[in-house]
PDB file of N, CA and C in Angstrom:
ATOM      1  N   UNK A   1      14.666 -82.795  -6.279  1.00  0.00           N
ATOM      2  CA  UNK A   1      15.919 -82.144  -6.554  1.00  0.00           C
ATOM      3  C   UNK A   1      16.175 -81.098  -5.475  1.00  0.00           C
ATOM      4  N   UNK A   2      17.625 -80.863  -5.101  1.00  0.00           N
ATOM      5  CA  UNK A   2      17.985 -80.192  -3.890  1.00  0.00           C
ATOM      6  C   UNK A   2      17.660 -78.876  -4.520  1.00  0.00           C
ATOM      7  N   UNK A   3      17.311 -77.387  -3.569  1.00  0.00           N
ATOM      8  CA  UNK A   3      17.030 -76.424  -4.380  1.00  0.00           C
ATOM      9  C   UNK A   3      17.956 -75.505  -2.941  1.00  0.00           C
ATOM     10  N   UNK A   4      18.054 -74.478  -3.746  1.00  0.00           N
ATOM     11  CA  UNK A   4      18.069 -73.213  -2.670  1.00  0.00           C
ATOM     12  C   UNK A   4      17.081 -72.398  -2.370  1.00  0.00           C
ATOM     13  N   UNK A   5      17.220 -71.712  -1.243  1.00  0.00           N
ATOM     14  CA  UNK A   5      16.101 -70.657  -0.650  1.00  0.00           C
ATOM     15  C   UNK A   5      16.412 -68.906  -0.370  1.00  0.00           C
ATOM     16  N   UNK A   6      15.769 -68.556  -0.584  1.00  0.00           N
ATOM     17  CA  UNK A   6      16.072 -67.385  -0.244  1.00  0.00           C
ATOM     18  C   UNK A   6      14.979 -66.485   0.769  1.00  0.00           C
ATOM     19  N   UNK A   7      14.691 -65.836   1.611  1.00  0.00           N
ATOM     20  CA  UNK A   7      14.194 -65.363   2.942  1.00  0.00           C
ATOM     21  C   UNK A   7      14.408 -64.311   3.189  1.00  0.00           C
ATOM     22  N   UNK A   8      12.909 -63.193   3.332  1.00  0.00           N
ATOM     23  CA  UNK A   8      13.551 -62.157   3.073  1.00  0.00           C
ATOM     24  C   UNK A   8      12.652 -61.807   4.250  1.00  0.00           C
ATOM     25  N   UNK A   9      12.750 -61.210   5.779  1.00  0.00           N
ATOM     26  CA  UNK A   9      11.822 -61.345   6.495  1.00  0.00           C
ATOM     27  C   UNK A   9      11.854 -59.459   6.746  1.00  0.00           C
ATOM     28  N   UNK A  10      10.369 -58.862   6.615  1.00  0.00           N
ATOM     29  CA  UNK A  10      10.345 -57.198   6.754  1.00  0.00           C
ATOM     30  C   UNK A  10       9.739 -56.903   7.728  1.00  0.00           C
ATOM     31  N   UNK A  11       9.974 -56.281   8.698  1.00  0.00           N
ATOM     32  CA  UNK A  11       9.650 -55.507   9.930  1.00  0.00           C
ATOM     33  C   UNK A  11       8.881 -54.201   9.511  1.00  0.00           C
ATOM     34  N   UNK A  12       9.937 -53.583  10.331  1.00  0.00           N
ATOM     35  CA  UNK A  12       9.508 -52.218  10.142  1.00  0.00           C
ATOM     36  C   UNK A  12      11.029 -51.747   8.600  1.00  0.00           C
ATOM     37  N   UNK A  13      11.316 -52.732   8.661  1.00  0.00           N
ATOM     38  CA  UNK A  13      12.883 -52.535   7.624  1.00  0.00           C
ATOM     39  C   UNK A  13      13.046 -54.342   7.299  1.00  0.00           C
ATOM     40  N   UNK A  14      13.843 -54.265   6.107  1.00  0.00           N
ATOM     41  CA  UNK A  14      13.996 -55.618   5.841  1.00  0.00           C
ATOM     42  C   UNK A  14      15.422 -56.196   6.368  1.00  0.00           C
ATOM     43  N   UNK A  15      15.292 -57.595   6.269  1.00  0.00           N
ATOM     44  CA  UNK A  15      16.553 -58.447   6.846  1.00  0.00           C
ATOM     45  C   UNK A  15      16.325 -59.614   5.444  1.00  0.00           C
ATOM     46  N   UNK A  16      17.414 -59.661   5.157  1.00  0.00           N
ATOM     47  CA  UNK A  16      17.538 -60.324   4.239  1.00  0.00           C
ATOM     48  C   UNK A  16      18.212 -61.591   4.876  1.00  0.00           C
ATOM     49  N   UNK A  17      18.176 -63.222   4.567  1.00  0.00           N
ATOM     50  CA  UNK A  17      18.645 -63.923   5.712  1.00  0.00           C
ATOM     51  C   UNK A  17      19.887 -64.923   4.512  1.00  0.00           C
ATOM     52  N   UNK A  18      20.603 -65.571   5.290  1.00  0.00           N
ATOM     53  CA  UNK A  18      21.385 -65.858   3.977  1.00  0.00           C
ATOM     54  C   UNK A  18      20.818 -67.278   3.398  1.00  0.00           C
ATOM     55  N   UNK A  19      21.096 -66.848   2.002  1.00  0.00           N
ATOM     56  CA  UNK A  19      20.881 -68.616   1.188  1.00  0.00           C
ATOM     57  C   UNK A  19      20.658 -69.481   1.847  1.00  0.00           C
ATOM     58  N   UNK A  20      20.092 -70.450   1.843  1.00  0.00           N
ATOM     59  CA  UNK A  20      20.546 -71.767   2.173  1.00  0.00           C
ATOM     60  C   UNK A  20      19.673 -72.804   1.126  1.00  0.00           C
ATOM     61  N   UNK A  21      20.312 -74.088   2.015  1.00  0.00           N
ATOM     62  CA  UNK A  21      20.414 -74.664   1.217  1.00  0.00           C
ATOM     63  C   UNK A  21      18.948 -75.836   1.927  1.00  0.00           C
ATOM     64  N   UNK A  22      18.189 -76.347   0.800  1.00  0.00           N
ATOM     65  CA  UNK A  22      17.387 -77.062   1.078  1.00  0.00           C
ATOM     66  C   UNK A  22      17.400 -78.823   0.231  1.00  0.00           C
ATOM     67  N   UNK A  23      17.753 -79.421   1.202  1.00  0.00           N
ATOM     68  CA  UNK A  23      18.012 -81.157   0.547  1.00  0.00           C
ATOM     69  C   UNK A  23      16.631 -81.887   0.141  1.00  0.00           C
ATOM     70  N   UNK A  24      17.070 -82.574  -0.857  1.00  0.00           N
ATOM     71  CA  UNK A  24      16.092 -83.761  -1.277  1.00  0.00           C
ATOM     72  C   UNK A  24      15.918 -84.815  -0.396  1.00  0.00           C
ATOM     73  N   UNK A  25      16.921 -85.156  -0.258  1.00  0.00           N
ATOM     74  CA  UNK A  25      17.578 -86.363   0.303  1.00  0.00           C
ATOM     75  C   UNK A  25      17.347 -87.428  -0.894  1.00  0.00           C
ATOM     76  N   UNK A  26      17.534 -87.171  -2.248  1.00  0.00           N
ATOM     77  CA  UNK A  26      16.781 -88.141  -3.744  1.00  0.00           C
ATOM     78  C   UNK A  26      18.307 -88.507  -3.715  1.00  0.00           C
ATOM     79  N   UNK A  27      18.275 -90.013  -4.537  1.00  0.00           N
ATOM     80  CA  UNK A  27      19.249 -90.675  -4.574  1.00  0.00           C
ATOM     81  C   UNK A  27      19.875 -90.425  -5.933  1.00  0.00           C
ATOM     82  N   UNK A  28      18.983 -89.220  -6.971  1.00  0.00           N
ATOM     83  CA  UNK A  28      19.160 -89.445  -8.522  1.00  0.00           C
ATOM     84  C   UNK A  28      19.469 -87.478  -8.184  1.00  0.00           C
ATOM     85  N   UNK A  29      19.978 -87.174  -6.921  1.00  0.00           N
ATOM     86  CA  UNK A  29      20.191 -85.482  -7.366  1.00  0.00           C
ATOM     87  C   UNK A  29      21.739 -86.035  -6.738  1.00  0.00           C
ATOM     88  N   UNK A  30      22.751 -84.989  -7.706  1.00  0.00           N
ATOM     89  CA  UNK A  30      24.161 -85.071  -7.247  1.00  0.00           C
ATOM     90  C   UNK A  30      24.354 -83.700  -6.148  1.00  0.00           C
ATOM     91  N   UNK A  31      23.835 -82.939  -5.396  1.00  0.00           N
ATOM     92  CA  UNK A  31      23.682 -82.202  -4.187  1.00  0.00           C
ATOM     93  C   UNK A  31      23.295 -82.837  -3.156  1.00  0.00           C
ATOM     94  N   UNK A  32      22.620 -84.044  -3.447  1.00  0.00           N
ATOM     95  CA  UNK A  32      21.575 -84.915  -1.743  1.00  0.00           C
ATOM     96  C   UNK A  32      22.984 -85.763  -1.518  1.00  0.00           C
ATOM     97  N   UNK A  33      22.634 -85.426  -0.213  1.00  0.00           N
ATOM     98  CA  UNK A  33      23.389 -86.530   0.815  1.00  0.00           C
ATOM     99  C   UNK A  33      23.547 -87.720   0.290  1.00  0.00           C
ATOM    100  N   UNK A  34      22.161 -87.840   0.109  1.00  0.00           N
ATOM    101  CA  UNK A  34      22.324 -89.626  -0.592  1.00  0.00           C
ATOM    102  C   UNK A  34      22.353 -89.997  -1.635  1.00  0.00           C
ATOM    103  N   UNK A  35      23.175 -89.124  -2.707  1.00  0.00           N
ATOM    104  CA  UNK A  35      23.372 -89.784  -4.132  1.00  0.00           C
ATOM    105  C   UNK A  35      24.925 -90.407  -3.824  1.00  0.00           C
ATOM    106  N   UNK A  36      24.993 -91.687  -4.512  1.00  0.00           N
ATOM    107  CA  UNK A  36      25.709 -92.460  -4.066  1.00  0.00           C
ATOM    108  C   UNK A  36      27.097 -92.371  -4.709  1.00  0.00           C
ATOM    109  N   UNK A  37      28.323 -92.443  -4.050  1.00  0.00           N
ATOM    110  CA  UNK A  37      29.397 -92.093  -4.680  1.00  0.00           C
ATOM    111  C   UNK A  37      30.077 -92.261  -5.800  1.00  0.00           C
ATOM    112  N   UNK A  38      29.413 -93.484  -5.885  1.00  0.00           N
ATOM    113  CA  UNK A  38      29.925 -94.861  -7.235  1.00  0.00           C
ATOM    114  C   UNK A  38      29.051 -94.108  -8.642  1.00  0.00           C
ATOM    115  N   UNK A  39      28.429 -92.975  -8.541  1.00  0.00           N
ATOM    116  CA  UNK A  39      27.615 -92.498  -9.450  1.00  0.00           C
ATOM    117  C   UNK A  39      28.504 -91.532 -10.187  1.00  0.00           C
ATOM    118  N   UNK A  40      29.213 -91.957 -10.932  1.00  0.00           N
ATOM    119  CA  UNK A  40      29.624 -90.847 -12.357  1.00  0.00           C
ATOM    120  C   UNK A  40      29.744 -90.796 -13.319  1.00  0.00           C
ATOM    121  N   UNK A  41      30.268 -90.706 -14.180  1.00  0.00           N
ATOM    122  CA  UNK A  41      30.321 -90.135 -16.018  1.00  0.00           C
ATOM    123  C   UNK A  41      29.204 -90.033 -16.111  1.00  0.00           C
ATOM    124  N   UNK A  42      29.234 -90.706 -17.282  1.00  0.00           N
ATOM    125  CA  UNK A  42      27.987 -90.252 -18.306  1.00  0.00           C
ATOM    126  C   UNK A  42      27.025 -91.026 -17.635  1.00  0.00           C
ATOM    127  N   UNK A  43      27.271 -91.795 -17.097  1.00  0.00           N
ATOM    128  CA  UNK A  43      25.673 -92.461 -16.759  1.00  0.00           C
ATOM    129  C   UNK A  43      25.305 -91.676 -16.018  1.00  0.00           C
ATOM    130  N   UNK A  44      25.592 -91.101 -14.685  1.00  0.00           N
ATOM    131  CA  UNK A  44      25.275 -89.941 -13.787  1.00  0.00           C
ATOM    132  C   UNK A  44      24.682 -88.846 -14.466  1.00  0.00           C
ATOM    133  N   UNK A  45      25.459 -88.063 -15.395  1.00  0.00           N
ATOM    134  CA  UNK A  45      24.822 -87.194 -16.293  1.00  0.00           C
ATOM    135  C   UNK A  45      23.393 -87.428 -16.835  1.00  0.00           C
ATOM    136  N   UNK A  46      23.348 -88.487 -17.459  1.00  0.00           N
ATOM    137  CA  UNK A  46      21.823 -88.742 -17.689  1.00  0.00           C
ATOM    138  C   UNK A  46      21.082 -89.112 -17.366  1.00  0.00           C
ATOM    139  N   UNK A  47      21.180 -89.930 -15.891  1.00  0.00           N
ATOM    140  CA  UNK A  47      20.545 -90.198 -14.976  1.00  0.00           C
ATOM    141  C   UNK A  47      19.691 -89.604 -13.955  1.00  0.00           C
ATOM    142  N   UNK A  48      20.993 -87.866 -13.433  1.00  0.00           N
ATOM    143  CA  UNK A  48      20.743 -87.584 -12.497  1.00  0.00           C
ATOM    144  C   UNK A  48      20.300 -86.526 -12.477  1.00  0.00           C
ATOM    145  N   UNK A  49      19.844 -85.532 -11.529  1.00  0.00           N
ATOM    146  CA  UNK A  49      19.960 -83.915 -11.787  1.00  0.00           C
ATOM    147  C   UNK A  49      21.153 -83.762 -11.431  1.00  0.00           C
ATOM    148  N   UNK A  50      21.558 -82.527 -12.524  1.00  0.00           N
ATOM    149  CA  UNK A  50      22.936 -81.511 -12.593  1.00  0.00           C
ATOM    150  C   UNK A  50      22.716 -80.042 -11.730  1.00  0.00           C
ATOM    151  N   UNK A  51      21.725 -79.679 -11.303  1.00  0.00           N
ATOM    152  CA  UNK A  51      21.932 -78.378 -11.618  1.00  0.00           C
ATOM    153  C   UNK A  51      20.680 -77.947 -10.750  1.00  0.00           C
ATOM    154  N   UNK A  52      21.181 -76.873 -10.143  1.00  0.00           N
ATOM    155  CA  UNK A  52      19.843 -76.188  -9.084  1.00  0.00           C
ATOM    156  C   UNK A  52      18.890 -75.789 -10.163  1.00  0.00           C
ATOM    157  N   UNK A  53      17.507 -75.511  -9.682  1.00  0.00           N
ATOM    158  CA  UNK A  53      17.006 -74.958 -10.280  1.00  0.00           C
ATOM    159  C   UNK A  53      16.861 -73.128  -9.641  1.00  0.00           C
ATOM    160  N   UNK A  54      15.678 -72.455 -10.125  1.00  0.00           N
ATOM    161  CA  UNK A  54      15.674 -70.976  -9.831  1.00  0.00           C
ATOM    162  C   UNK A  54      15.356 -71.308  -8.033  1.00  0.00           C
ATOM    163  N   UNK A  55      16.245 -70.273  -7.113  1.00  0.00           N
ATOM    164  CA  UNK A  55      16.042 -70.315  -5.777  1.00  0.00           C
ATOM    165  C   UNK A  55      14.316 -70.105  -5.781  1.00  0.00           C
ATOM    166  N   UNK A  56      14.091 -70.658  -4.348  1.00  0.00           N
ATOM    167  CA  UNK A  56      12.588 -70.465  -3.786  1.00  0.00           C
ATOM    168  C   UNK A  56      12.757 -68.804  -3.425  1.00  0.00           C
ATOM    169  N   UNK A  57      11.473 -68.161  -3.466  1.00  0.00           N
ATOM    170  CA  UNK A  57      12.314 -66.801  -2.702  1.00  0.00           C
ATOM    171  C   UNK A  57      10.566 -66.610  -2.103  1.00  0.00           C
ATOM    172  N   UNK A  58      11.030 -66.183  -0.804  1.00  0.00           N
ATOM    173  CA  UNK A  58      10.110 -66.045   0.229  1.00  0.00           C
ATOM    174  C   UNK A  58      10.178 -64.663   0.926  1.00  0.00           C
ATOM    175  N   UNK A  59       9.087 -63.667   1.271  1.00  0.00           N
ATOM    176  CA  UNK A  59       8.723 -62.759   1.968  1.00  0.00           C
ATOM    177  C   UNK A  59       8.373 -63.144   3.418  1.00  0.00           C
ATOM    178  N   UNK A  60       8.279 -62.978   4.162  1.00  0.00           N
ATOM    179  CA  UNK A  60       8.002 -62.621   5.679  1.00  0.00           C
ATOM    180  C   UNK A  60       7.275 -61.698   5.712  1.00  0.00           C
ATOM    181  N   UNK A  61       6.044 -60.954   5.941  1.00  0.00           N
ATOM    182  CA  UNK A  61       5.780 -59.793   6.363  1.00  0.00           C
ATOM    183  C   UNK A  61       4.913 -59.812   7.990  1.00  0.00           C
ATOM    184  N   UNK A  62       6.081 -58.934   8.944  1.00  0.00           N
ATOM    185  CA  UNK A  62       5.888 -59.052  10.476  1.00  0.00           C
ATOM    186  C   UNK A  62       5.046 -57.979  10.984  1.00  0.00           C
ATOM    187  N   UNK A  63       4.600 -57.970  11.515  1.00  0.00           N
ATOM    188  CA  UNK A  63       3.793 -56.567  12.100  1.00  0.00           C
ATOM    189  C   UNK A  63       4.096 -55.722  12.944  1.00  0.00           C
ATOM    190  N   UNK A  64       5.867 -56.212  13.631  1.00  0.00           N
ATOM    191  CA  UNK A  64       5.858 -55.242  14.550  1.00  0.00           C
ATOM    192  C   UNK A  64       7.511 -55.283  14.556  1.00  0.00           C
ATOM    193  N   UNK A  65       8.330 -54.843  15.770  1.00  0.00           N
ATOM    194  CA  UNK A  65       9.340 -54.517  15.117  1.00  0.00           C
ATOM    195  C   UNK A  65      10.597 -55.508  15.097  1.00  0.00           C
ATOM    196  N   UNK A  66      11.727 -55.490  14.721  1.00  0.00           N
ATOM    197  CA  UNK A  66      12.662 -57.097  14.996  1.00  0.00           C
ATOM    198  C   UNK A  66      13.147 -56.804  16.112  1.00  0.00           C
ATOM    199  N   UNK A  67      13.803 -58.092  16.433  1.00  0.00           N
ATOM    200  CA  UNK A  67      14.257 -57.971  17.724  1.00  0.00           C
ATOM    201  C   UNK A  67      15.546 -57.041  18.022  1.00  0.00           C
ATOM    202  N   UNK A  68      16.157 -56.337  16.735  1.00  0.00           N
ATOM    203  CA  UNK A  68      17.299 -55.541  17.398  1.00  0.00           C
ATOM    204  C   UNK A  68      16.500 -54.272  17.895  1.00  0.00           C
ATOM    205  N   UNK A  69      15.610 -53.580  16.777  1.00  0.00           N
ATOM    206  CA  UNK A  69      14.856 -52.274  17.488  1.00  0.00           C
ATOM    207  C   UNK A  69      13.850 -52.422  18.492  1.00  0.00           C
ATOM    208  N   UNK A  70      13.603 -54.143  19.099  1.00  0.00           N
ATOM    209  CA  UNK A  70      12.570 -53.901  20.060  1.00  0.00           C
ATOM    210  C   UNK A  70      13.616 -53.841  21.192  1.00  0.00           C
ATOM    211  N   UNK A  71      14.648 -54.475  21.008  1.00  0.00           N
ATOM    212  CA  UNK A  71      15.629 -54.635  22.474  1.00  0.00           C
ATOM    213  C   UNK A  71      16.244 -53.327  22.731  1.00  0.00           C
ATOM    214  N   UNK A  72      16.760 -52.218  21.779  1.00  0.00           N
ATOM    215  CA  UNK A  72      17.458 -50.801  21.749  1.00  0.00           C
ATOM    216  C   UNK A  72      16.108 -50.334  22.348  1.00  0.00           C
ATOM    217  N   UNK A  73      14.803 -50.170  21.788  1.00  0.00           N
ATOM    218  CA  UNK A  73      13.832 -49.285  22.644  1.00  0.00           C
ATOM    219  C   UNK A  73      14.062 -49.932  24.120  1.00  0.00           C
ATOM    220  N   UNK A  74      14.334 -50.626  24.724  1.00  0.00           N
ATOM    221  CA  UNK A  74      14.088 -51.140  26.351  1.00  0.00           C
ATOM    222  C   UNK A  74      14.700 -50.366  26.707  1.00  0.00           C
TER     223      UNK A  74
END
């Protein structure tokens, strides 16, 4: 099932990065590329997944600083 992500990468300060989106490519999720068009009503409904589940959510932790405060110190 297609899910979302979330990315949160911390320096010396955090950057939060935006959503996105991560594909199945499953033929039985109605978000993948490849669920097929001819797929609807009720059979789709009970067939398929409806519905994201809870986003992935991911930390980063970097050791040194991002690239906007390493390029301003030069």
């Amino acid at each position: 099932m297609c899910r979302r992500r979330h990315v949160r990468t911390v320096y010396n300060h955090g950057f939060t990065h935006p959503e996105e989106e991560v594909n199945c490519y499953g033929t039985n999720c109605i978000f993948s590329p490849n669920h097929p068009k001819d797929c609807t009503g009720e059979r789709c409904k009970t067939k398929c997944w409806q519905y994201h589940t809870y986003p992935q959510q991911y930390v980063v932790n970097k050791d040194h600083d991002c690239p906007q405060c390493a390029a301003a110190r030069r």
